[in-house]
C-alpha atoms as a PDB file:
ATOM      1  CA  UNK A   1     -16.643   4.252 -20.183  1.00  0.00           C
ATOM      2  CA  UNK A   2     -20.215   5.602 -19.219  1.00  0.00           C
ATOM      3  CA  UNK A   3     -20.544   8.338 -16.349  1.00  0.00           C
ATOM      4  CA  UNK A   4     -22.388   5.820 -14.497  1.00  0.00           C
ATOM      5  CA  UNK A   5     -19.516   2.984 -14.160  1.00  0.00           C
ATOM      6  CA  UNK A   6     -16.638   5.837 -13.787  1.00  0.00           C
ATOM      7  CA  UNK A   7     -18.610   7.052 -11.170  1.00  0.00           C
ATOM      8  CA  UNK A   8     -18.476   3.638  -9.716  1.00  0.00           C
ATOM      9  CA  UNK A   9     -15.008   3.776 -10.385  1.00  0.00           C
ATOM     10  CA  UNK A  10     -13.952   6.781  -8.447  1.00  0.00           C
ATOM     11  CA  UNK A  11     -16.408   5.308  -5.416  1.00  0.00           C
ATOM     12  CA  UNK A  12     -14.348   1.713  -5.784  1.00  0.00           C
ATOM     13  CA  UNK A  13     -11.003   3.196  -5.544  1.00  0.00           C
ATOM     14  CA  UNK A  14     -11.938   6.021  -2.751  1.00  0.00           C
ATOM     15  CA  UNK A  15     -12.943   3.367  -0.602  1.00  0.00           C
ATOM     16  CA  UNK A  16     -10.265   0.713  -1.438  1.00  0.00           C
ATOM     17  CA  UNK A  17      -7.415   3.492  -1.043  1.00  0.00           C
ATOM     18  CA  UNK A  18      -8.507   4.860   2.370  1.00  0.00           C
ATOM     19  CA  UNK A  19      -8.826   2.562   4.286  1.00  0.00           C
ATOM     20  CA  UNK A  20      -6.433   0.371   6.218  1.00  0.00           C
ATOM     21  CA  UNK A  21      -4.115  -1.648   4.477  1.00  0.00           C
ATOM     22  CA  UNK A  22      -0.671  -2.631   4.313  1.00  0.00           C
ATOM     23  CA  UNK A  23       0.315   0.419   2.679  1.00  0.00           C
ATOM     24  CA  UNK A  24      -1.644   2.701   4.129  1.00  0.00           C
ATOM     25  CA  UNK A  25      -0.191   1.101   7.589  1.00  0.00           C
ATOM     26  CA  UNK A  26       3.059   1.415   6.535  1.00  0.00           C
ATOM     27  CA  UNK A  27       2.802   5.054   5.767  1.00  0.00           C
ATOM     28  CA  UNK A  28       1.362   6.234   9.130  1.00  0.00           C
ATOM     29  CA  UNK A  29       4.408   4.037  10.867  1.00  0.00           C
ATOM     30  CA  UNK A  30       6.494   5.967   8.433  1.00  0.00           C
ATOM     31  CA  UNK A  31       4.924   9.318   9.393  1.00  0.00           C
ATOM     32  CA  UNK A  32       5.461   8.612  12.894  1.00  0.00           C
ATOM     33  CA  UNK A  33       8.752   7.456  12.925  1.00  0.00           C
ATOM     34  CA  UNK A  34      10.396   9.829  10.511  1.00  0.00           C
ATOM     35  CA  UNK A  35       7.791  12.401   9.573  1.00  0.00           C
ATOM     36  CA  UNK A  36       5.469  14.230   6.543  1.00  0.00           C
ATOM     37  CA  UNK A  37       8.724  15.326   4.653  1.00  0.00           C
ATOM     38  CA  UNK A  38      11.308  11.922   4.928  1.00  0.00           C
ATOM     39  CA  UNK A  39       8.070   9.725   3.682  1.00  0.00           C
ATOM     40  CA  UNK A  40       6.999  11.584   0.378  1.00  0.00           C
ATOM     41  CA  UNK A  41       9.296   9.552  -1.531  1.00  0.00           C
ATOM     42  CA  UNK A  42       7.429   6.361   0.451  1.00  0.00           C
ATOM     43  CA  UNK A  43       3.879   8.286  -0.257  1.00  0.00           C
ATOM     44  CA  UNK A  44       4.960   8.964  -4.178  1.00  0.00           C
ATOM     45  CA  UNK A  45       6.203   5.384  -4.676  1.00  0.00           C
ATOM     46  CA  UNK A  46       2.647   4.071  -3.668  1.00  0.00           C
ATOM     47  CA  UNK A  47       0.768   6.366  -5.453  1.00  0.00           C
ATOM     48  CA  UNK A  48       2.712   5.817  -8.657  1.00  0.00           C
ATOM     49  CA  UNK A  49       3.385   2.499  -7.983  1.00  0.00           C
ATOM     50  CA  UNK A  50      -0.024   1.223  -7.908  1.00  0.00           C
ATOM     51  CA  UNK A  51      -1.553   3.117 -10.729  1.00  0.00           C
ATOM     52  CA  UNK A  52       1.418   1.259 -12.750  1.00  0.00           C
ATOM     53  CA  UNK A  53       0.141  -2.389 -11.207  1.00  0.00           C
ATOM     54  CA  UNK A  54      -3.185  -1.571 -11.962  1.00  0.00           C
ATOM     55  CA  UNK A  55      -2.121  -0.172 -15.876  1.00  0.00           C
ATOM     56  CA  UNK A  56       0.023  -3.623 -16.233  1.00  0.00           C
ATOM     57  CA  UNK A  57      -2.525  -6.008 -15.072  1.00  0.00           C
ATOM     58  CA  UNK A  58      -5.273  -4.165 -17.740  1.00  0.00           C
ATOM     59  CA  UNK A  59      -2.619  -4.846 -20.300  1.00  0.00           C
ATOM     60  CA  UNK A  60      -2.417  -8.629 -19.805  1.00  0.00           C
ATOM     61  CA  UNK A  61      -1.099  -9.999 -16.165  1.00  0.00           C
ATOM     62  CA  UNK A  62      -4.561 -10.746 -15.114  1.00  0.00           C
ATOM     63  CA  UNK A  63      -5.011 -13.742 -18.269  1.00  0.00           C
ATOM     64  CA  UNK A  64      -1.138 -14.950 -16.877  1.00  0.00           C
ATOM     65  CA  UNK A  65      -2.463 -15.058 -13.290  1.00  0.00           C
ATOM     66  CA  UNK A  66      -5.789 -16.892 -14.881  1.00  0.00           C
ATOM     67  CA  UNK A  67      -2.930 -19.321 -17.187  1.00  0.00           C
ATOM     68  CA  UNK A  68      -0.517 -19.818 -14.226  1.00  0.00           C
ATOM     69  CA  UNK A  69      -2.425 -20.227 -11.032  1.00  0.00           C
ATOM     70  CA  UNK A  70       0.793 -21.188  -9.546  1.00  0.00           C
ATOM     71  CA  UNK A  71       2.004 -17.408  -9.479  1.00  0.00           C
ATOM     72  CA  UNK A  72      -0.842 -17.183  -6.910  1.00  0.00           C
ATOM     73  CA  UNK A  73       0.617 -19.531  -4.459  1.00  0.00           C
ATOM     74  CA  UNK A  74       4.206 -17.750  -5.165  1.00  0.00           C
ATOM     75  CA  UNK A  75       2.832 -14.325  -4.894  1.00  0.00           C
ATOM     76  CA  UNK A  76       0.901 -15.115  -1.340  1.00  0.00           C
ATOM     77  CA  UNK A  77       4.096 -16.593   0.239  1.00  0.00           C
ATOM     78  CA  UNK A  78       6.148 -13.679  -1.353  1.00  0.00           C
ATOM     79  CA  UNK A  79       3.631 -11.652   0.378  1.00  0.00           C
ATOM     80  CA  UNK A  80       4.238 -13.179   3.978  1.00  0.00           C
ATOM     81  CA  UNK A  81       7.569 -13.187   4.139  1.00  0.00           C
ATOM     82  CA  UNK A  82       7.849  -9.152   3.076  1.00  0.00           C
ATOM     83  CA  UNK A  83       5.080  -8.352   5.480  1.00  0.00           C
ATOM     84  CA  UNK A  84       6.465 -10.456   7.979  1.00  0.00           C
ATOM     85  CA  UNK A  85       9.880  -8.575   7.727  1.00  0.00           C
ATOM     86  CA  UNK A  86       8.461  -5.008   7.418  1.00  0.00           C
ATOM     87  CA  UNK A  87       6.750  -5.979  10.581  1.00  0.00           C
ATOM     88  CA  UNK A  88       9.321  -7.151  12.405  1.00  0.00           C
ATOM     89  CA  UNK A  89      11.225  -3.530  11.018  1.00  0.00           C
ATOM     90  CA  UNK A  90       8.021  -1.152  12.240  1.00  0.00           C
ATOM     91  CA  UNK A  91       8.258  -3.039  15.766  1.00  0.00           C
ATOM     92  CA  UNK A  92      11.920  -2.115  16.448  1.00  0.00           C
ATOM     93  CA  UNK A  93      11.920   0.926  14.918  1.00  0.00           C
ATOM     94  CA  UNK A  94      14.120   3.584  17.307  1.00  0.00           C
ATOM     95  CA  UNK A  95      12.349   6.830  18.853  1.00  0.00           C
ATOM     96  CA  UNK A  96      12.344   9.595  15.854  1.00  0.00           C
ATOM     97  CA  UNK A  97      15.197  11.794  16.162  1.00  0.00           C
ATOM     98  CA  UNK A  98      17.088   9.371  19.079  1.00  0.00           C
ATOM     99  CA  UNK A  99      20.923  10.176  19.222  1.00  0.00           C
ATOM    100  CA  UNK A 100      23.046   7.767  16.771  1.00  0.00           C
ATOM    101  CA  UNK A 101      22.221   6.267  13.373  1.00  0.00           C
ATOM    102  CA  UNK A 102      20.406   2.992  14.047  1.00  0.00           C
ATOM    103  CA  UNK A 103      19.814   2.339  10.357  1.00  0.00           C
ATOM    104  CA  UNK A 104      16.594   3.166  10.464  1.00  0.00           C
ATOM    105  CA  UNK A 105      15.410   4.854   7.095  1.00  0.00           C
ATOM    106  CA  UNK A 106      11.476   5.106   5.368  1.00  0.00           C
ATOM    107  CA  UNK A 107      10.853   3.452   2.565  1.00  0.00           C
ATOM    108  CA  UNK A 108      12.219   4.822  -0.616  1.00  0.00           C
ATOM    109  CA  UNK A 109      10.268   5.805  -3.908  1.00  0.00           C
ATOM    110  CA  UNK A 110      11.532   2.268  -5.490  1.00  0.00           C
ATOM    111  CA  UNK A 111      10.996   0.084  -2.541  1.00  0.00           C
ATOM    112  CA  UNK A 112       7.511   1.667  -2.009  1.00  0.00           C
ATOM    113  CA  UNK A 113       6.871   1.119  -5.373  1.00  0.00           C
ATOM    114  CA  UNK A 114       8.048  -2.537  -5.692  1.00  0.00           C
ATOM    115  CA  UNK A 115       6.129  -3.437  -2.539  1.00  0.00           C
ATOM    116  CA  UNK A 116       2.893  -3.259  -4.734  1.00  0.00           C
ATOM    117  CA  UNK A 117       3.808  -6.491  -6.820  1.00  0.00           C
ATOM    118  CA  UNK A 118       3.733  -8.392  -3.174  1.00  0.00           C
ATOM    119  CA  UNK A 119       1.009  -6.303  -1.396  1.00  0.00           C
ATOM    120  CA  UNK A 120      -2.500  -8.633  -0.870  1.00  0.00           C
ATOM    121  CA  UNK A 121      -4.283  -6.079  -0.836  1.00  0.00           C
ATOM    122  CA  UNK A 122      -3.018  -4.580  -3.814  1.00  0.00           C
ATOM    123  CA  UNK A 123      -3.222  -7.262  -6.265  1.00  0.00           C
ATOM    124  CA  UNK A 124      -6.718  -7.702  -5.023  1.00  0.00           C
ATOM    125  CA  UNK A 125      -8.187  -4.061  -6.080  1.00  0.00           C
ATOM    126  CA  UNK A 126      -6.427  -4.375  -8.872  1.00  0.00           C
ATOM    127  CA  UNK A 127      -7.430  -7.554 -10.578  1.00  0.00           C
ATOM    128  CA  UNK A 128     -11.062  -6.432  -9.385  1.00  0.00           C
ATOM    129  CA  UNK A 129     -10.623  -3.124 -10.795  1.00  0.00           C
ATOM    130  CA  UNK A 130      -9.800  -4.464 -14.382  1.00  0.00           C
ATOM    131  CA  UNK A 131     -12.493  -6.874 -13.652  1.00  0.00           C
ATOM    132  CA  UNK A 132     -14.991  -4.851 -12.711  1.00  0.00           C
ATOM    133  CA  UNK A 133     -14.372  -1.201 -14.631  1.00  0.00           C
ATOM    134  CA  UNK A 134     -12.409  -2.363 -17.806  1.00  0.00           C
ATOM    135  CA  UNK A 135     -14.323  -5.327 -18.929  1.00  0.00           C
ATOM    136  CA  UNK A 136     -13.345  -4.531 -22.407  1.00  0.00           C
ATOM    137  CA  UNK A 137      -9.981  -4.177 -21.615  1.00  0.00           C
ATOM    138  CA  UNK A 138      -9.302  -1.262 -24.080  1.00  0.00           C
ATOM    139  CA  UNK A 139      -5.746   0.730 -23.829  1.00  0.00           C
ATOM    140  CA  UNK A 140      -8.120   3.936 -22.825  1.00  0.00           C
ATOM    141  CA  UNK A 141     -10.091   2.288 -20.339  1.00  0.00           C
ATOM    142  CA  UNK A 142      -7.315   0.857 -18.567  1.00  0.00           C
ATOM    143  CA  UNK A 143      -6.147   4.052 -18.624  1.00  0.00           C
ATOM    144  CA  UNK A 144      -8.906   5.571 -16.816  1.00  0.00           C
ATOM    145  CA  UNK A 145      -8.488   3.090 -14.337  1.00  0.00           C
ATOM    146  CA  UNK A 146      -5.178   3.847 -13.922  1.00  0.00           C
ATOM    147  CA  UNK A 147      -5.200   7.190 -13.467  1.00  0.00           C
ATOM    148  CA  UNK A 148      -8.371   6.878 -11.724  1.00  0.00           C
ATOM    149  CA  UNK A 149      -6.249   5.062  -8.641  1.00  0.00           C
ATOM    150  CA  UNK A 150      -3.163   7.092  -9.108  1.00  0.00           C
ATOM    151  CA  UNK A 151      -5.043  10.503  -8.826  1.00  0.00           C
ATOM    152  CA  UNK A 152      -7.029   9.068  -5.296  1.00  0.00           C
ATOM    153  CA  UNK A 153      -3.487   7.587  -4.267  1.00  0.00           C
ATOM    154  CA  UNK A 154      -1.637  11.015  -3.913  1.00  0.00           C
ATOM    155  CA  UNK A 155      -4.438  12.292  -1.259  1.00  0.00           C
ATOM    156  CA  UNK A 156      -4.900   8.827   0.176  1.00  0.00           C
ATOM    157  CA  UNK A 157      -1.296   8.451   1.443  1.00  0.00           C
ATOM    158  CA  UNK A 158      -0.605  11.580   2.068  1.00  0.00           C
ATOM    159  CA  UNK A 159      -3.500  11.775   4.497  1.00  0.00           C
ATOM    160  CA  UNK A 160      -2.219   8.221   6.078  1.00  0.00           C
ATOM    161  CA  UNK A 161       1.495  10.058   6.393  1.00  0.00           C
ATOM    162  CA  UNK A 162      -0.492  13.085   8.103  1.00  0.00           C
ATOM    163  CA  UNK A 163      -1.884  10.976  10.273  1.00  0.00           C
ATOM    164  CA  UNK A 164       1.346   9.637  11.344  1.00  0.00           C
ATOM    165  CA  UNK A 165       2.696  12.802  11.415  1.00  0.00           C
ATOM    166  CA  UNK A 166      -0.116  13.985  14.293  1.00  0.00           C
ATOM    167  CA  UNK A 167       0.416  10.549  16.027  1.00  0.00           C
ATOM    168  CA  UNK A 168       4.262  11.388  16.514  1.00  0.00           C
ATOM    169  CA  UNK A 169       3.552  14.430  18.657  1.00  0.00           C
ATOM    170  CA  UNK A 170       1.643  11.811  20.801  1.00  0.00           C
ATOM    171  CA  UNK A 171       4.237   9.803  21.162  1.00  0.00           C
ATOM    172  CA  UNK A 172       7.049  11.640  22.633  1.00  0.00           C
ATOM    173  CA  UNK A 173       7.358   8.969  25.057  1.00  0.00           C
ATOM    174  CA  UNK A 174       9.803   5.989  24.230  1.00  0.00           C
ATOM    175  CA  UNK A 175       6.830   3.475  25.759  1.00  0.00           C
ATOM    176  CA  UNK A 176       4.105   4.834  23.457  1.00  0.00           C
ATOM    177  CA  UNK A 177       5.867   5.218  20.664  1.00  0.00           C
ATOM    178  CA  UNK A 178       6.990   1.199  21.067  1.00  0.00           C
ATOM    179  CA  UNK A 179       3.422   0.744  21.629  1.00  0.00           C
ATOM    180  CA  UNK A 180       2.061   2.401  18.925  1.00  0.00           C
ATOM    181  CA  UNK A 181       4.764   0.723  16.702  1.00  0.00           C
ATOM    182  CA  UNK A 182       4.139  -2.509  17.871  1.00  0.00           C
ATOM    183  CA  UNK A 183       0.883  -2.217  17.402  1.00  0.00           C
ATOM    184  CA  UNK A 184       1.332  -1.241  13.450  1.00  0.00           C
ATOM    185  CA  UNK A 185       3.385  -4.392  13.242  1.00  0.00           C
ATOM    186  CA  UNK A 186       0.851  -6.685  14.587  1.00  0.00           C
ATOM    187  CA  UNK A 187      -2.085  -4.570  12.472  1.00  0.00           C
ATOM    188  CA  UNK A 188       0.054  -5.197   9.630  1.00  0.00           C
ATOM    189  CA  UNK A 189       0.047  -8.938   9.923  1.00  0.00           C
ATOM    190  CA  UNK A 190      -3.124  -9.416  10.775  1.00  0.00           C
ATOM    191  CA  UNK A 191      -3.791  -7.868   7.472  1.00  0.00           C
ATOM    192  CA  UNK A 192      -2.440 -10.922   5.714  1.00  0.00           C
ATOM    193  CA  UNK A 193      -5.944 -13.049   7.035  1.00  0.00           C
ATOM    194  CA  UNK A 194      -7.522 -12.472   4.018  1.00  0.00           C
ATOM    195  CA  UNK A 195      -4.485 -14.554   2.574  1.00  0.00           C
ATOM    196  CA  UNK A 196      -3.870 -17.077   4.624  1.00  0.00           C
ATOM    197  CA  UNK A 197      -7.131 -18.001   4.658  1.00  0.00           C
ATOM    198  CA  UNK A 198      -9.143 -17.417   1.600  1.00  0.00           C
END
């Protein structure tokens, strides 16, 4: 890979990691609703979990998604109904700390992880990303890729759990903080627009 296109690269994924998305929503909820420390695992299970989408799909999912077209249409309503639910579970999430065990738990290393394979947004950087900066698709290029995602992830949603984090000292007040998590839910599904309707 020439300096030039890694460069490129490292520009692509910066950009695509930062901003908001689905996980990157998820993580601030998470931050705000159960703070820095109970959503590592949910940070680590992005990070690690993408840079493993993004090393599969080099290695040959993108030609099945380009022989099965179908697996689109399965992945996009697979998609929905996850977001949809994760939604619905940010919106009625209790006050951090409130007395009693509602249930309520962040997402765990695996679940983070496995959210990838249905995240829009995901699949999207990285079928581009294979596209775009492993045209050869070469074991060490894909690599690069890879790691190339999975070494911006850490930062990325750690800085999004951060951010949660600060927001929680904001919302000490039960009617903010159902605010604020209602608003994550309806961010979060307006983030599936680009599915519904591409």
């Amino acid at each position: 890979m020439s300096t030039d296109l890694f460069l490129a690269l490292l520009g692509f994924a910066t950009v695509t990691l930062f901003t908001p998305g689905p996980n990157n929503l998820m993580l601030m909820a998470s931050g705000t609703n159960f703070g820095f420390g109970r959503t590592v695992p949910h940070m680590l299970g992005v990070a690690l979990g993408f840079g493993a989408m993004v090393f599969l799909v080099g290695l040959g999912l993108m030609g099945l998604f380009e022989r099965l077209p179908q697996l689109e249409t399965v992945l996009k309503f697979a998609a929905i109904a996850y977001l949809g639910w994760l939604a619905w579970k940010i919106a009625h999430a209790a006050a951090p700390d409130a007395g009693g065990d509602d249930g309520a738990r962040p997402l765990t290393f695996w679940q983070a992880a496995a959210f990838q394979w249905v995240n829009p947004k995901g699949w999207s950087m990285a079928l581009t990303a294979v596209a775009a900066y492993a045209p050869d698709r070469s074991f060490a290029t894909i690599v690069i890729v890879a790691l190339a995602f999975l070494t911006i992830g850490l930062p990325s949603s750690g800085l999004w759990a951060l951010m949660g984090r600060e927001f929680r000292r904001l919302l000490t007040n039960p009617r903010r903080l159902t605010l604020f998590n209602w608003t994550m839910a309806a961010l979060l599904i307006a983030s599936l627009y680009p599915v519904l309707f591409a």
